[in-house]
Each structure stands twice: as C-alpha cells, then as structure tokens.
N, C-alpha and C. Protein backbone atom coordinates (compact mmCIF):
# COMPACT_ATOMS: atom_id res chain seq x y z
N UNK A 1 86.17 38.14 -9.76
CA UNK A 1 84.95 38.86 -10.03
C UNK A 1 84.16 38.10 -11.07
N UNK A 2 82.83 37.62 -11.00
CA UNK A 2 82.30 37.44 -11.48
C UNK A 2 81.87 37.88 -13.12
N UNK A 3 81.39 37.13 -13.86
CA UNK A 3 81.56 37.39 -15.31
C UNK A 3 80.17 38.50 -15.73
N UNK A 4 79.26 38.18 -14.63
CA UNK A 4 78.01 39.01 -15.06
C UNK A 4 77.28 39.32 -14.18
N UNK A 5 77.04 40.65 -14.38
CA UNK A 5 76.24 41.53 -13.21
C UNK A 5 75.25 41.31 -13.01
N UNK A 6 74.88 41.68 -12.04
CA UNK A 6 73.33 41.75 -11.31
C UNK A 6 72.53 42.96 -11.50
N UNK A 7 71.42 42.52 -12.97
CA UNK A 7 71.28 43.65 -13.14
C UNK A 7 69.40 43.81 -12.63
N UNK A 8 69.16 43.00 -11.48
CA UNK A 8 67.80 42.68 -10.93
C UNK A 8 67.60 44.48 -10.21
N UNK A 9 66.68 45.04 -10.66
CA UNK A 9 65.67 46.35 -9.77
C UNK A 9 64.99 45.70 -9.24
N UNK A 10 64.62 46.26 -7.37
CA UNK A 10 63.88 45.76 -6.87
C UNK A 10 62.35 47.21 -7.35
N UNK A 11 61.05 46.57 -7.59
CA UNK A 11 60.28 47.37 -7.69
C UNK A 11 59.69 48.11 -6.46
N UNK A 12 58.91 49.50 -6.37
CA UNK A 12 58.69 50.00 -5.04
C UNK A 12 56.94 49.41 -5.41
N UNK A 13 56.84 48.72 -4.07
CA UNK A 13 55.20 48.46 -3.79
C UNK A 13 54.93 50.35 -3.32
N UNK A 14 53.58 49.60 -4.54
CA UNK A 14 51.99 50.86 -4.53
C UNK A 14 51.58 50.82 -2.79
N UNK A 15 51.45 51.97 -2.18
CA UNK A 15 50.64 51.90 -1.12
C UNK A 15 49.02 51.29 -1.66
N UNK A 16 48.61 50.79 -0.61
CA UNK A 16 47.41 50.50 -0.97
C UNK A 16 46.27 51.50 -0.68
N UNK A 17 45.01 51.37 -1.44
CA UNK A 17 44.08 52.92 -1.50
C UNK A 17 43.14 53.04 -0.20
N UNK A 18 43.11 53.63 0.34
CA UNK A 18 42.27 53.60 1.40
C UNK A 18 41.06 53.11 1.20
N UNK A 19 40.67 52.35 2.10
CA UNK A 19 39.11 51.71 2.03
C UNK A 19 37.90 52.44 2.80
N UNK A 20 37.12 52.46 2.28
CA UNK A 20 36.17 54.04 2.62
C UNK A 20 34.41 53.17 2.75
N UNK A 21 34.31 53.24 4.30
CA UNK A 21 33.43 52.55 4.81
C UNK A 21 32.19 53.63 4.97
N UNK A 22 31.40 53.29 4.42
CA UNK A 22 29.83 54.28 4.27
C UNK A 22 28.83 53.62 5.85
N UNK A 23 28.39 54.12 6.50
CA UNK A 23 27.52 54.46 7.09
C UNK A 23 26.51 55.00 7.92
N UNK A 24 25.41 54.85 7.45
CA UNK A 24 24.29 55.36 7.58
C UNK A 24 23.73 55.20 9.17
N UNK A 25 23.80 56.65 9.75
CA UNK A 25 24.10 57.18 10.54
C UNK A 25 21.96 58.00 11.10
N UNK A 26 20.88 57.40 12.22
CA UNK A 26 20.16 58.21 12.33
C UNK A 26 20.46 59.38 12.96
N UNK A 27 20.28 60.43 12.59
CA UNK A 27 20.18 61.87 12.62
C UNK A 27 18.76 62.64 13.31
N UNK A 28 18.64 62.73 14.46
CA UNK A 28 17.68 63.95 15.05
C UNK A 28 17.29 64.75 13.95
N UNK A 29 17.76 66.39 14.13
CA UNK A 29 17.75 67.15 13.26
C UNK A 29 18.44 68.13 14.06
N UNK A 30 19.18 69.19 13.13
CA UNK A 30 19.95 70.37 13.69
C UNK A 30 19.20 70.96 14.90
N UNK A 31 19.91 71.50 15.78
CA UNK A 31 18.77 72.69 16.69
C UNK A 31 18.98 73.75 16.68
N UNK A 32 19.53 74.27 15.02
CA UNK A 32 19.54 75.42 14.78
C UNK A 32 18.30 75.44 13.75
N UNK A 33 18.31 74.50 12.82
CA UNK A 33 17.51 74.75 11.31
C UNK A 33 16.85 73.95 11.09
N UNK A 34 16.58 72.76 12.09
CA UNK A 34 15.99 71.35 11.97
C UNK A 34 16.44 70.60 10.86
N UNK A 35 17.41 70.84 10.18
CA UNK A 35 17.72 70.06 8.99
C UNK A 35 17.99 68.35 9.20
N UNK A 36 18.35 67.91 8.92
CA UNK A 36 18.61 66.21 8.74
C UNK A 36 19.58 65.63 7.80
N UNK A 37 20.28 66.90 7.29
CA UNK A 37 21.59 67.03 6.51
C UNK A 37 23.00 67.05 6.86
N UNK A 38 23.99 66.46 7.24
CA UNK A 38 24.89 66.60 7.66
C UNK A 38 26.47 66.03 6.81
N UNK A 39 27.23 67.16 7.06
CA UNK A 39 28.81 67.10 6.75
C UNK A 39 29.86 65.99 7.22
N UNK A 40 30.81 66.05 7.39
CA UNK A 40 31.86 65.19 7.91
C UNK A 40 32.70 65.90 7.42
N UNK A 41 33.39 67.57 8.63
CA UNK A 41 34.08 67.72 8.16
C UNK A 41 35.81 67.01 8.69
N UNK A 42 36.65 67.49 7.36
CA UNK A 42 38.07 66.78 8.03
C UNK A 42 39.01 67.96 8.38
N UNK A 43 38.58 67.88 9.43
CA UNK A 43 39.85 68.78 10.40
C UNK A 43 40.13 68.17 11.97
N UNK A 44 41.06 68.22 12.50
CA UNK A 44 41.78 67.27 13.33
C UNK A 44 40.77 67.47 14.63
N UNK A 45 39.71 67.80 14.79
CA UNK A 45 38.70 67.56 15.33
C UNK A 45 37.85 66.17 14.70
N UNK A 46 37.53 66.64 13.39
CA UNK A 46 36.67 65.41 12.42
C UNK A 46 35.38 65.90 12.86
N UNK A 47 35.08 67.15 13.17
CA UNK A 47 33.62 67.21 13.30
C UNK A 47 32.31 66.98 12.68
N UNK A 48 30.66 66.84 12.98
CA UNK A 48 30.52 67.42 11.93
C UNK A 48 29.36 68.17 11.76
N UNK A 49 28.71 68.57 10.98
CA UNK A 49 28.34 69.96 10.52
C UNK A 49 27.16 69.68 9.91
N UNK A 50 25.94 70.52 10.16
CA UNK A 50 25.02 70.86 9.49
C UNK A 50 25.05 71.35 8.05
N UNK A 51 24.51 70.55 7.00
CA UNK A 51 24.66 70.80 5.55
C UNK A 51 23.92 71.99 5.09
N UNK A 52 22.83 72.60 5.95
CA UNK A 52 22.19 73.60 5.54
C UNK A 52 22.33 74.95 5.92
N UNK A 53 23.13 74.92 7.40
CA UNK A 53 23.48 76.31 8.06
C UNK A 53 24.57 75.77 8.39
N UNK A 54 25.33 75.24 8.24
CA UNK A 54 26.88 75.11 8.98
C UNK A 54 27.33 75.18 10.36
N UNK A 55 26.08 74.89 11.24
CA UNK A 55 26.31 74.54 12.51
C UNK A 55 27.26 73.72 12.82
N UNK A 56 28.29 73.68 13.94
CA UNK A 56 28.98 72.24 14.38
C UNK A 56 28.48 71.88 15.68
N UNK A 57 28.49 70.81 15.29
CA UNK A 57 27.37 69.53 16.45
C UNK A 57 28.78 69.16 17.38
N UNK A 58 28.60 69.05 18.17
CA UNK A 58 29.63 68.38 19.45
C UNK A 58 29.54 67.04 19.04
N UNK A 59 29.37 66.20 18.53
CA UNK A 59 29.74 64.68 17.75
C UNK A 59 30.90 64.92 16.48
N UNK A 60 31.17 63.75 16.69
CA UNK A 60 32.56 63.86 15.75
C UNK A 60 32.40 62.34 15.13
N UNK A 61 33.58 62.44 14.62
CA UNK A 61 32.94 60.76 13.39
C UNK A 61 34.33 60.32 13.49
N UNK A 62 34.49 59.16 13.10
CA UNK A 62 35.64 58.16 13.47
C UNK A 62 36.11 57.67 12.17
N UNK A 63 37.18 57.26 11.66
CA UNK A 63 37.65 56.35 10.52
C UNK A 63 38.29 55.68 10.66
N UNK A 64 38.10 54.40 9.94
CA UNK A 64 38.44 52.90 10.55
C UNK A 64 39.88 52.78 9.54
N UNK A 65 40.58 52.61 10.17
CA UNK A 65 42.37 51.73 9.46
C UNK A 65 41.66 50.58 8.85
N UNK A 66 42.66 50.39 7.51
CA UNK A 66 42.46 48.91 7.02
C UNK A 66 43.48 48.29 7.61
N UNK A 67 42.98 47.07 7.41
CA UNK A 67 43.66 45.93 7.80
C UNK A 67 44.38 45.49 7.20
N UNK A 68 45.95 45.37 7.92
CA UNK A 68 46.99 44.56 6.86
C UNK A 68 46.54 43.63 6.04
C-alpha cells in the first residue's frame, strides 16, 4: 500500500445559464382590443397573449437550445 493518499476532489461543473435570444417580432394588433402589446406566456403550450386584455392568439413562440 502506498505511502500517500489520494486526496484529489473532482469539482462538479456549473451548468451553464441559459442564453436568452430577444426578438423583435411585427405584430398586427389584437382582434379583441387592437392592442400591439404582447406576452410570451410559459406554459407547455408557450402561447402568447395580449398584454392589455389577455386574449390568447393561436401563435405560439419557440426557444432556441444553446449550443454545446
């Protein structure tokens, strides 16, 4: 047996932070309230929503994976 231990910790890698891609999106307007305001909400739909009456629009929004 060896005279001296191995006293090496391996460290746990940080996940890395999600990367959060902005864009700017033209917008009609609601055809409930005409607004030009809109949500992104997150529910396993991803719909999204009128900011002024809370309509949900049949469009949904997408989020991009980072890249290894």
């Amino acid at each position: 047996m060896s005279k001296y231990k191995n006293n090496v910790l391996a460290f746990r890698l940080k996940p890395a932070p999600p990367t959060i891609t902005e864009k700017v999106q033209d917008v009609l307007v609601c055809s409930l309230c005409e607004s030009n305001s809109f949500y992104m909400v997150l529910n396993d739909e991803k719909q999204i929503a009128c900011s002024e009456c809370g309509y949900l629009t049949t469009l949904n929004w997408k989020s991009k994976k980072p890249s290894p």
